[in-house]
PDB file of N, CA and C in Angstrom:
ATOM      1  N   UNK A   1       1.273  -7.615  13.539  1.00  0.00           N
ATOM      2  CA  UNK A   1       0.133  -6.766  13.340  1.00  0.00           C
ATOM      3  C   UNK A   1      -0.264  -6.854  11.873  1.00  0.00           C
ATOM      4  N   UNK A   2      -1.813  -7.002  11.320  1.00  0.00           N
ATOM      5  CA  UNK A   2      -2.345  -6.901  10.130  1.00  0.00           C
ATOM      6  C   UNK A   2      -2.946  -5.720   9.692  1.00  0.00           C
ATOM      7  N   UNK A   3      -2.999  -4.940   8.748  1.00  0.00           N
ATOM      8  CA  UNK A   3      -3.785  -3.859   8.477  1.00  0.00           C
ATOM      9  C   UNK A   3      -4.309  -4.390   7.085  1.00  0.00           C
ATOM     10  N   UNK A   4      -5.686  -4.220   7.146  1.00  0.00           N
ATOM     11  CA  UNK A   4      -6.349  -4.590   5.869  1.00  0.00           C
ATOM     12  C   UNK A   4      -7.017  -3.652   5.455  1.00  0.00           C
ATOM     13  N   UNK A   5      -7.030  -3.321   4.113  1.00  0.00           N
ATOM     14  CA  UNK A   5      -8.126  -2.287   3.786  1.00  0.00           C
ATOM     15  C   UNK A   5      -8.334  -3.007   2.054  1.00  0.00           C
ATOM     16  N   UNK A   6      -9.510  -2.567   1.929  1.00  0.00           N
ATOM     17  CA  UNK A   6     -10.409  -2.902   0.681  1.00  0.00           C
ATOM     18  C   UNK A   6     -10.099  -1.817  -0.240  1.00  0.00           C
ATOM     19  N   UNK A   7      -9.789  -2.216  -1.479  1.00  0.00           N
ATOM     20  CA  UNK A   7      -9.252  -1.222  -2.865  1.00  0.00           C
ATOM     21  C   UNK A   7     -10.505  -1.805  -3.872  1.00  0.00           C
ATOM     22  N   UNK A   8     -10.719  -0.929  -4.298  1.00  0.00           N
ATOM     23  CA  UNK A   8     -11.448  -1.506  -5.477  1.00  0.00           C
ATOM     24  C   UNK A   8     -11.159  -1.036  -6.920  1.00  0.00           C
ATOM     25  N   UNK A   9     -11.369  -1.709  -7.500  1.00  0.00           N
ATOM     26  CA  UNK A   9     -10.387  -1.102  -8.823  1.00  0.00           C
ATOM     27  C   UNK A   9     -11.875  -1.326 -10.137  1.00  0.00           C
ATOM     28  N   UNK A  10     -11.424  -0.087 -10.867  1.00  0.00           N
ATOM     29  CA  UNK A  10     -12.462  -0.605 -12.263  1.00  0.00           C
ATOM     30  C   UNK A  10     -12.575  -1.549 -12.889  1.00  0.00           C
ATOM     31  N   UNK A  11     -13.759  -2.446 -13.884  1.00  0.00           N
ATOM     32  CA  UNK A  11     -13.983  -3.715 -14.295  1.00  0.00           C
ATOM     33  C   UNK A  11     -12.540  -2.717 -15.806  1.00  0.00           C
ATOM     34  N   UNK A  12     -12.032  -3.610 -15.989  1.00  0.00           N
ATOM     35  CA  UNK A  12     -11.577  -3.889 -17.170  1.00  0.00           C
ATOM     36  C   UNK A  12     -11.049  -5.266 -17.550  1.00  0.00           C
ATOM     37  N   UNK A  13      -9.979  -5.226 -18.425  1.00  0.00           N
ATOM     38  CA  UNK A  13      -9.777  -6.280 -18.534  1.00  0.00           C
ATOM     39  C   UNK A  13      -8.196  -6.842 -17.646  1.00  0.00           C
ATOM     40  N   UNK A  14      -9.189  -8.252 -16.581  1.00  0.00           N
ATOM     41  CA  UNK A  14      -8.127  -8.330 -15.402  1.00  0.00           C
ATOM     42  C   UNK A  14      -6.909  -9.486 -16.000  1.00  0.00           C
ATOM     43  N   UNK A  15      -6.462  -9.732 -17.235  1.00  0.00           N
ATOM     44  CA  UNK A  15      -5.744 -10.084 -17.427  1.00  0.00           C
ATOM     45  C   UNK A  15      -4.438  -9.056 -17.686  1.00  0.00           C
ATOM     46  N   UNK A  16      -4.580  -7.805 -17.806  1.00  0.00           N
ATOM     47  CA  UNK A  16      -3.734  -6.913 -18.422  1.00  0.00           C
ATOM     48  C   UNK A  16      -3.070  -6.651 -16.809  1.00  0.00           C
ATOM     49  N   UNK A  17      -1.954  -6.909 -16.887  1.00  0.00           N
ATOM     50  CA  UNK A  17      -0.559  -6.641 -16.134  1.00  0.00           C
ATOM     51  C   UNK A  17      -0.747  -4.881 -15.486  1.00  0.00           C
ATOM     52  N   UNK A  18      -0.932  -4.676 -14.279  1.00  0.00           N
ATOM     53  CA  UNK A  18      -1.252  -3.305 -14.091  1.00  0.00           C
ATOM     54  C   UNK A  18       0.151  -2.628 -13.536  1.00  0.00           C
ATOM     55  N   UNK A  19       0.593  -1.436 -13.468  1.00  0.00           N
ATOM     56  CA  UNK A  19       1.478  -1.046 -13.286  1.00  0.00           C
ATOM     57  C   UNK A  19       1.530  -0.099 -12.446  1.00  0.00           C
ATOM     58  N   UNK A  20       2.602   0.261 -11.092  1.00  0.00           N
ATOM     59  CA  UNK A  20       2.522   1.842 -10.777  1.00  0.00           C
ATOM     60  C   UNK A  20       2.211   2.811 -11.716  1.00  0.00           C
ATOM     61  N   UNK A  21       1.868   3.825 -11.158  1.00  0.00           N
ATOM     62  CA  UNK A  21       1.240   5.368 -12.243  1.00  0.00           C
ATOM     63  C   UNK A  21       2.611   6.103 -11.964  1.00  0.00           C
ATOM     64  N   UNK A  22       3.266   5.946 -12.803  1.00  0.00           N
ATOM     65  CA  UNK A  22       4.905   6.892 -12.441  1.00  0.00           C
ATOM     66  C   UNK A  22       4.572   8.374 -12.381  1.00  0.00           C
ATOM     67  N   UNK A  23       3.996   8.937 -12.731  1.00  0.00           N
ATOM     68  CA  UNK A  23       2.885  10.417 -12.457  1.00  0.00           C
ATOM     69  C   UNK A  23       2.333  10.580 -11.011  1.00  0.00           C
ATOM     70  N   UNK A  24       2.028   9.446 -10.214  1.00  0.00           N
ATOM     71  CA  UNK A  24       1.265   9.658  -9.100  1.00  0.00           C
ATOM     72  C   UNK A  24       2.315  10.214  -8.193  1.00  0.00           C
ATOM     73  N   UNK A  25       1.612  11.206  -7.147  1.00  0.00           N
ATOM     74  CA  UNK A  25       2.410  11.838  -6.162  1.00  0.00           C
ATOM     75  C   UNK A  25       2.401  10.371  -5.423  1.00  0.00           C
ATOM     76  N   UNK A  26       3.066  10.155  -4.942  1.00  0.00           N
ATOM     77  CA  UNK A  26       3.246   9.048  -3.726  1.00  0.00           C
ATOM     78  C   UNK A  26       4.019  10.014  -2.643  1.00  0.00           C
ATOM     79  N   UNK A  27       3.458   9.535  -1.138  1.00  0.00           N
ATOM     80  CA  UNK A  27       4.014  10.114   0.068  1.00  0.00           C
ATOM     81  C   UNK A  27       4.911   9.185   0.832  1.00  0.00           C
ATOM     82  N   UNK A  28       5.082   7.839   0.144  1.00  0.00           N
ATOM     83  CA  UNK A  28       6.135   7.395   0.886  1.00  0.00           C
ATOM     84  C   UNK A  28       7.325   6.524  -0.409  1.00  0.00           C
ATOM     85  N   UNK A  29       8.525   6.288   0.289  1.00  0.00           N
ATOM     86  CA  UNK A  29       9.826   6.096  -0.496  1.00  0.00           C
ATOM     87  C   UNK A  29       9.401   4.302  -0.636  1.00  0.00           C
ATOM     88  N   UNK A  30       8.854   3.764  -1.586  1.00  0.00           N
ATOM     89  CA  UNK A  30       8.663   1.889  -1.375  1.00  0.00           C
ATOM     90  C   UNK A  30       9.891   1.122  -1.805  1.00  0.00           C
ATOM     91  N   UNK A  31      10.757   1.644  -2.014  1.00  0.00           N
ATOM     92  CA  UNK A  31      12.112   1.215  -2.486  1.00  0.00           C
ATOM     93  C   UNK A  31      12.237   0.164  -2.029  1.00  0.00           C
ATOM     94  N   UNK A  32      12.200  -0.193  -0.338  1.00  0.00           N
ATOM     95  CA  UNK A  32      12.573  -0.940   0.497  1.00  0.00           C
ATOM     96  C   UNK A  32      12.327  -2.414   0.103  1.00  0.00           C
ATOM     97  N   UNK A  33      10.189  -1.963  -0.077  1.00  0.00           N
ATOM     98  CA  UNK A  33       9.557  -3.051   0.463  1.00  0.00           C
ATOM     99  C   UNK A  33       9.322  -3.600  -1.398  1.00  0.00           C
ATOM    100  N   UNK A  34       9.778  -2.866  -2.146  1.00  0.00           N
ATOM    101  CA  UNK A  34      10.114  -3.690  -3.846  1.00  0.00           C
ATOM    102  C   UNK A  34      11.650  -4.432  -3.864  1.00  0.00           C
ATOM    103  N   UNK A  35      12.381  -4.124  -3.479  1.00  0.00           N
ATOM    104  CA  UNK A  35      13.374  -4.800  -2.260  1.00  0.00           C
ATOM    105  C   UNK A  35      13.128  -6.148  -2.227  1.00  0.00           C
ATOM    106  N   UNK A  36      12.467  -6.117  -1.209  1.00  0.00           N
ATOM    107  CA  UNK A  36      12.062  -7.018  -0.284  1.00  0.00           C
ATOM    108  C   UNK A  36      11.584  -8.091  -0.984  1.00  0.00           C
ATOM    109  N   UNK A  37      10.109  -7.529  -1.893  1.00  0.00           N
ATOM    110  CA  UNK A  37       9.245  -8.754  -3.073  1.00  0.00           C
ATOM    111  C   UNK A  37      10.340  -8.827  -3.857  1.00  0.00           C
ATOM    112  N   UNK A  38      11.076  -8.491  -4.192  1.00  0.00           N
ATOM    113  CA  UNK A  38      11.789  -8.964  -6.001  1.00  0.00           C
ATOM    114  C   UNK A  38      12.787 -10.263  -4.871  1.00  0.00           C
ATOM    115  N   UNK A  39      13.159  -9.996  -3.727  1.00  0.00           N
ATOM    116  CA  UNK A  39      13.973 -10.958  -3.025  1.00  0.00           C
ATOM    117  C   UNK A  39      12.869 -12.124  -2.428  1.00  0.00           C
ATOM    118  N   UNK A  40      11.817 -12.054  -2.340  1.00  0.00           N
ATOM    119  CA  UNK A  40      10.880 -13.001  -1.604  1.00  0.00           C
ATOM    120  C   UNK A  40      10.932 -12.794  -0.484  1.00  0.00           C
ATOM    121  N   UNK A  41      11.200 -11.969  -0.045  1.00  0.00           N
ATOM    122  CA  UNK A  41      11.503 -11.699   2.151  1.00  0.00           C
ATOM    123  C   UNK A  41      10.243 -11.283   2.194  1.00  0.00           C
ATOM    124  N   UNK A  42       9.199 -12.514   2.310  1.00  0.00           N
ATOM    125  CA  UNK A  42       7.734 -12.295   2.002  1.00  0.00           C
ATOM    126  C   UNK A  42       7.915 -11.281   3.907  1.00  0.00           C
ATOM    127  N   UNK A  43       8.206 -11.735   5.118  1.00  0.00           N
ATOM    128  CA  UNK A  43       7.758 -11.720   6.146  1.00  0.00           C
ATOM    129  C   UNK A  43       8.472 -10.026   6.391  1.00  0.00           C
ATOM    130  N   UNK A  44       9.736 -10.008   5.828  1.00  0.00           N
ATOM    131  CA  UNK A  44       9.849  -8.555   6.087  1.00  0.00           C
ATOM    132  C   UNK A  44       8.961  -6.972   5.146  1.00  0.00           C
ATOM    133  N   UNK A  45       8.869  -8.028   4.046  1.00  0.00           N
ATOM    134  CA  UNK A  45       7.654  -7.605   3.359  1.00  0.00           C
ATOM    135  C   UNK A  45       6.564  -6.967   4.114  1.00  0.00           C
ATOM    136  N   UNK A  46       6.155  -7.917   4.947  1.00  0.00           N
ATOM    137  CA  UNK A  46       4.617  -7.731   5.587  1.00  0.00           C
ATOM    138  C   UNK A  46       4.703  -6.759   6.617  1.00  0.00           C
ATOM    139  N   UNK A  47       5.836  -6.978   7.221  1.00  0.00           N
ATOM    140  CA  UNK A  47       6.208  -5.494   8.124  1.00  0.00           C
ATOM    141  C   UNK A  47       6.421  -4.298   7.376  1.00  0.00           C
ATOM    142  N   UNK A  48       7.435  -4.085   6.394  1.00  0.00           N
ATOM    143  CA  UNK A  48       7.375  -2.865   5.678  1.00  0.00           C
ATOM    144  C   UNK A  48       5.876  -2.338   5.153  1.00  0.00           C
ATOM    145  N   UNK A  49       5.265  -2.887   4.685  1.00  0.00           N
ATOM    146  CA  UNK A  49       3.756  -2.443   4.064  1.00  0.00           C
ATOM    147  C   UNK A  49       3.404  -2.106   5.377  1.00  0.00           C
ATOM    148  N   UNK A  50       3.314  -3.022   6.606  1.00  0.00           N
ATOM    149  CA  UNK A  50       1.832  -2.168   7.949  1.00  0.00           C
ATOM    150  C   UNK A  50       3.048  -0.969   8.130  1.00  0.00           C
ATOM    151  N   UNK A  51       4.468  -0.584   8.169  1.00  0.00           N
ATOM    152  CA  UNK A  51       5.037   0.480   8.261  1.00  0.00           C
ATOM    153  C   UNK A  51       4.526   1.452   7.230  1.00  0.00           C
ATOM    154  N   UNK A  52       4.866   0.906   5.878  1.00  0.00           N
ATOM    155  CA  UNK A  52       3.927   2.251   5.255  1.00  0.00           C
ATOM    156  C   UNK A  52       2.316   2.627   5.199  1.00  0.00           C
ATOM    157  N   UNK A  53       1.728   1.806   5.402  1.00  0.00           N
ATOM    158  CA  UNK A  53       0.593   2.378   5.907  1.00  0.00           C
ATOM    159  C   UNK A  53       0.405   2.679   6.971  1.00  0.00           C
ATOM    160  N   UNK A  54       0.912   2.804   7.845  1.00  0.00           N
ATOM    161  CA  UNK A  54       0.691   3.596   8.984  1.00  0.00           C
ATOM    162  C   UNK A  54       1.298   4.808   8.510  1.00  0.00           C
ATOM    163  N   UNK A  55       2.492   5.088   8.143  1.00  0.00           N
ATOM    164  CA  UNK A  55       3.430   6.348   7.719  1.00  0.00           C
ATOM    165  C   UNK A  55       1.807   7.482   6.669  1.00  0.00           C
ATOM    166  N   UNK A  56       1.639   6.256   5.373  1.00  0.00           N
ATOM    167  CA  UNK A  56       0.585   7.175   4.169  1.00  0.00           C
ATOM    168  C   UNK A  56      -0.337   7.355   5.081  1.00  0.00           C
ATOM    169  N   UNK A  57      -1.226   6.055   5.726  1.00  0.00           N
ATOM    170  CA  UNK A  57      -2.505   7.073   6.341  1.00  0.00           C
ATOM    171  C   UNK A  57      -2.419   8.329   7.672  1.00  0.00           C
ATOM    172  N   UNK A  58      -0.977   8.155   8.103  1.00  0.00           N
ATOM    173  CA  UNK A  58      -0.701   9.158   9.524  1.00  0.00           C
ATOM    174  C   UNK A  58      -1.434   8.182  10.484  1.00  0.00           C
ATOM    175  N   UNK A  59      -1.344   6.568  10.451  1.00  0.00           N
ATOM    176  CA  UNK A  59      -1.919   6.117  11.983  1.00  0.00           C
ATOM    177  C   UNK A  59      -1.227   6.556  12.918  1.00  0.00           C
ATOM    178  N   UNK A  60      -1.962   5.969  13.891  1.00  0.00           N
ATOM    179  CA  UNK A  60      -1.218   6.293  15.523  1.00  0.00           C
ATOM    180  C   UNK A  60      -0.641   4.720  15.984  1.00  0.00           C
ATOM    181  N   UNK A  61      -0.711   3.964  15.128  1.00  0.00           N
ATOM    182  CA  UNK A  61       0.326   2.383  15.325  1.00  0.00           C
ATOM    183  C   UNK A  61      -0.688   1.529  16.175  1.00  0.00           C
ATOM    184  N   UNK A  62      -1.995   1.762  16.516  1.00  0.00           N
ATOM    185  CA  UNK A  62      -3.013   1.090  17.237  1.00  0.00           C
ATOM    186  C   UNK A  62      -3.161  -0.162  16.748  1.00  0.00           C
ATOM    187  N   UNK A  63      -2.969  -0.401  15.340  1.00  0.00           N
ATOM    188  CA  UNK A  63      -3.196  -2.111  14.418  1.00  0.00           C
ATOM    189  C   UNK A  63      -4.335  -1.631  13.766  1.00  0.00           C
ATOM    190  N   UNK A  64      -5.302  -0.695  13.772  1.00  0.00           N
ATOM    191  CA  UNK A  64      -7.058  -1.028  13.534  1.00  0.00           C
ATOM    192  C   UNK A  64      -6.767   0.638  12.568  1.00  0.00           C
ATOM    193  N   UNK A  65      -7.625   0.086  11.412  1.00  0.00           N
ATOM    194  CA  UNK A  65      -8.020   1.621  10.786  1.00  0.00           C
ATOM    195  C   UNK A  65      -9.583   1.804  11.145  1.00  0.00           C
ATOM    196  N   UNK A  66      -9.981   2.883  11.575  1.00  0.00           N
ATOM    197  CA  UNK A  66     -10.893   3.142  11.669  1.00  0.00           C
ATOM    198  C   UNK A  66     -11.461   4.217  10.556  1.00  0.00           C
ATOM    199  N   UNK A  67     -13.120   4.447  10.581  1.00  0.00           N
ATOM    200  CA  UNK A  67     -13.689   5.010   9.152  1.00  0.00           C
ATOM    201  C   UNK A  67     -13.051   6.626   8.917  1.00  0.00           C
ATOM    202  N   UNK A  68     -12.444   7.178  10.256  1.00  0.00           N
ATOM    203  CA  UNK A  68     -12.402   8.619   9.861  1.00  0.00           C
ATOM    204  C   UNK A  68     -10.817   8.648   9.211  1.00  0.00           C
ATOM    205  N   UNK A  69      -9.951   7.950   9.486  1.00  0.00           N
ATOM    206  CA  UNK A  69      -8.669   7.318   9.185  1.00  0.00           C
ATOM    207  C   UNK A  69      -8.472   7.062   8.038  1.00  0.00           C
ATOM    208  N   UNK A  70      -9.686   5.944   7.125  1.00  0.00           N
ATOM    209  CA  UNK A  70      -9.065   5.787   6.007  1.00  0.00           C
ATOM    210  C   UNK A  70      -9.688   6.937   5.159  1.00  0.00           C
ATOM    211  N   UNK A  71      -9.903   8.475   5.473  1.00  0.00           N
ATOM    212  CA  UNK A  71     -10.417   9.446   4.376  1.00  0.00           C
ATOM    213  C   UNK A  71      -8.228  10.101   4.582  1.00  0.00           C
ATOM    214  N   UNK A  72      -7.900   9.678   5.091  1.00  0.00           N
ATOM    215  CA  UNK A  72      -6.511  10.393   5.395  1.00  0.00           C
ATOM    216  C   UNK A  72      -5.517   9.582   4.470  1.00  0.00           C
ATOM    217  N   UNK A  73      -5.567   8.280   3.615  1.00  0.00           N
ATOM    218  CA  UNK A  73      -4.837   8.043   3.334  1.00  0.00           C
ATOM    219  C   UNK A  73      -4.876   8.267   1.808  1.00  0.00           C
ATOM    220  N   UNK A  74      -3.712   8.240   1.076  1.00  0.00           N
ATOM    221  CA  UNK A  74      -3.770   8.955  -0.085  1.00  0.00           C
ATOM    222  C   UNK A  74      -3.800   7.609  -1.454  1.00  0.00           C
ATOM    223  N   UNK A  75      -4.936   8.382  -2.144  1.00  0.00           N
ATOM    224  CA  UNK A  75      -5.389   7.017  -3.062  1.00  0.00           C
ATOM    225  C   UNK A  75      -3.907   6.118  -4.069  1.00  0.00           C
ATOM    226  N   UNK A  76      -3.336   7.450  -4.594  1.00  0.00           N
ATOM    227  CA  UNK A  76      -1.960   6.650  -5.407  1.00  0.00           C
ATOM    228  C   UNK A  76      -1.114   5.897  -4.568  1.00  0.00           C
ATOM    229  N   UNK A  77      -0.643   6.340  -3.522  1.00  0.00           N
ATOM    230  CA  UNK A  77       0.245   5.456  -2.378  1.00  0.00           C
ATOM    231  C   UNK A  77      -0.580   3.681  -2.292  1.00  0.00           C
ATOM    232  N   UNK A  78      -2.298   3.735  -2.179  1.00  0.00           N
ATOM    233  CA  UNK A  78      -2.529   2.924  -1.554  1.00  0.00           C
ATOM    234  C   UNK A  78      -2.997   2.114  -3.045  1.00  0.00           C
ATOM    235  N   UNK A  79      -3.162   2.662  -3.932  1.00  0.00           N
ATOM    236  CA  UNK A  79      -3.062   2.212  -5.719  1.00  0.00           C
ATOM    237  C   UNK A  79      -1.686   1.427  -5.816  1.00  0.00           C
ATOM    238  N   UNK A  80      -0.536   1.980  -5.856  1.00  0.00           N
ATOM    239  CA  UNK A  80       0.842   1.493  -5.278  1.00  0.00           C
ATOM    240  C   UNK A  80       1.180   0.377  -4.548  1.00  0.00           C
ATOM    241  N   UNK A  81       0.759   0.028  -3.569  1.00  0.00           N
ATOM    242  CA  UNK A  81       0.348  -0.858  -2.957  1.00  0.00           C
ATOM    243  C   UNK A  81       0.207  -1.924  -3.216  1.00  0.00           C
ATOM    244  N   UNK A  82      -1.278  -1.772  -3.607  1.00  0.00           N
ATOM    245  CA  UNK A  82      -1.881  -2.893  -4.254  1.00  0.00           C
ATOM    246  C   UNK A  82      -1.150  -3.602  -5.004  1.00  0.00           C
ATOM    247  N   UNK A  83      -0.721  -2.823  -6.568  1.00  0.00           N
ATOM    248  CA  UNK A  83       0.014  -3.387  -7.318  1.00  0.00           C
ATOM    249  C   UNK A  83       1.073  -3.887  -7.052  1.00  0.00           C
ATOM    250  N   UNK A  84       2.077  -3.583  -6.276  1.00  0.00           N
ATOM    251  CA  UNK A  84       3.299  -4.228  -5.731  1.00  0.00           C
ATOM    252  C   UNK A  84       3.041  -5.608  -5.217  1.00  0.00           C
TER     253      UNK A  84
END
């Protein structure tokens, strides 16, 4: 299963190395799936992320986000994300 969603981030300057916001509330534990990238387990990787996004946005495990869905998921978790 794929879950895609579009982030958009401010113009600055995209050479500068971006980092988690250690301040941000985050709603889920990513321990796992930083784990996972620092080891290259690209494929268990890809499962842990559609697990936490389903967990941050509260899906119902359908595969598909729909428009009322992604107002439910929380911007630092999915900021988090990205950067990882």
């Amino acid at each position: 299963m794929a879950i895609a969603v579009l982030v958009t981030r401010s113009q600055g300057n995209s050479s500068e190395k971006t980092r988690p916001d250690a301040n941000a509330r985050l709603k889920a534990d990513y321990t796992q799936l930083e784990n996972q990238l620092h080891s290259r387990q690209w494929r268990e990787a890809d499962g842990e992320t559609a697990r936490l996004m389903r967990e941050v946005g509260d899906l119902d495990g359908s595969g598909g986000v729909l428009s009322p869905e992604i107002a439910r998921f929380s911007c630092p978790d999915l900021q988090h994300l990205d950067r990882l």
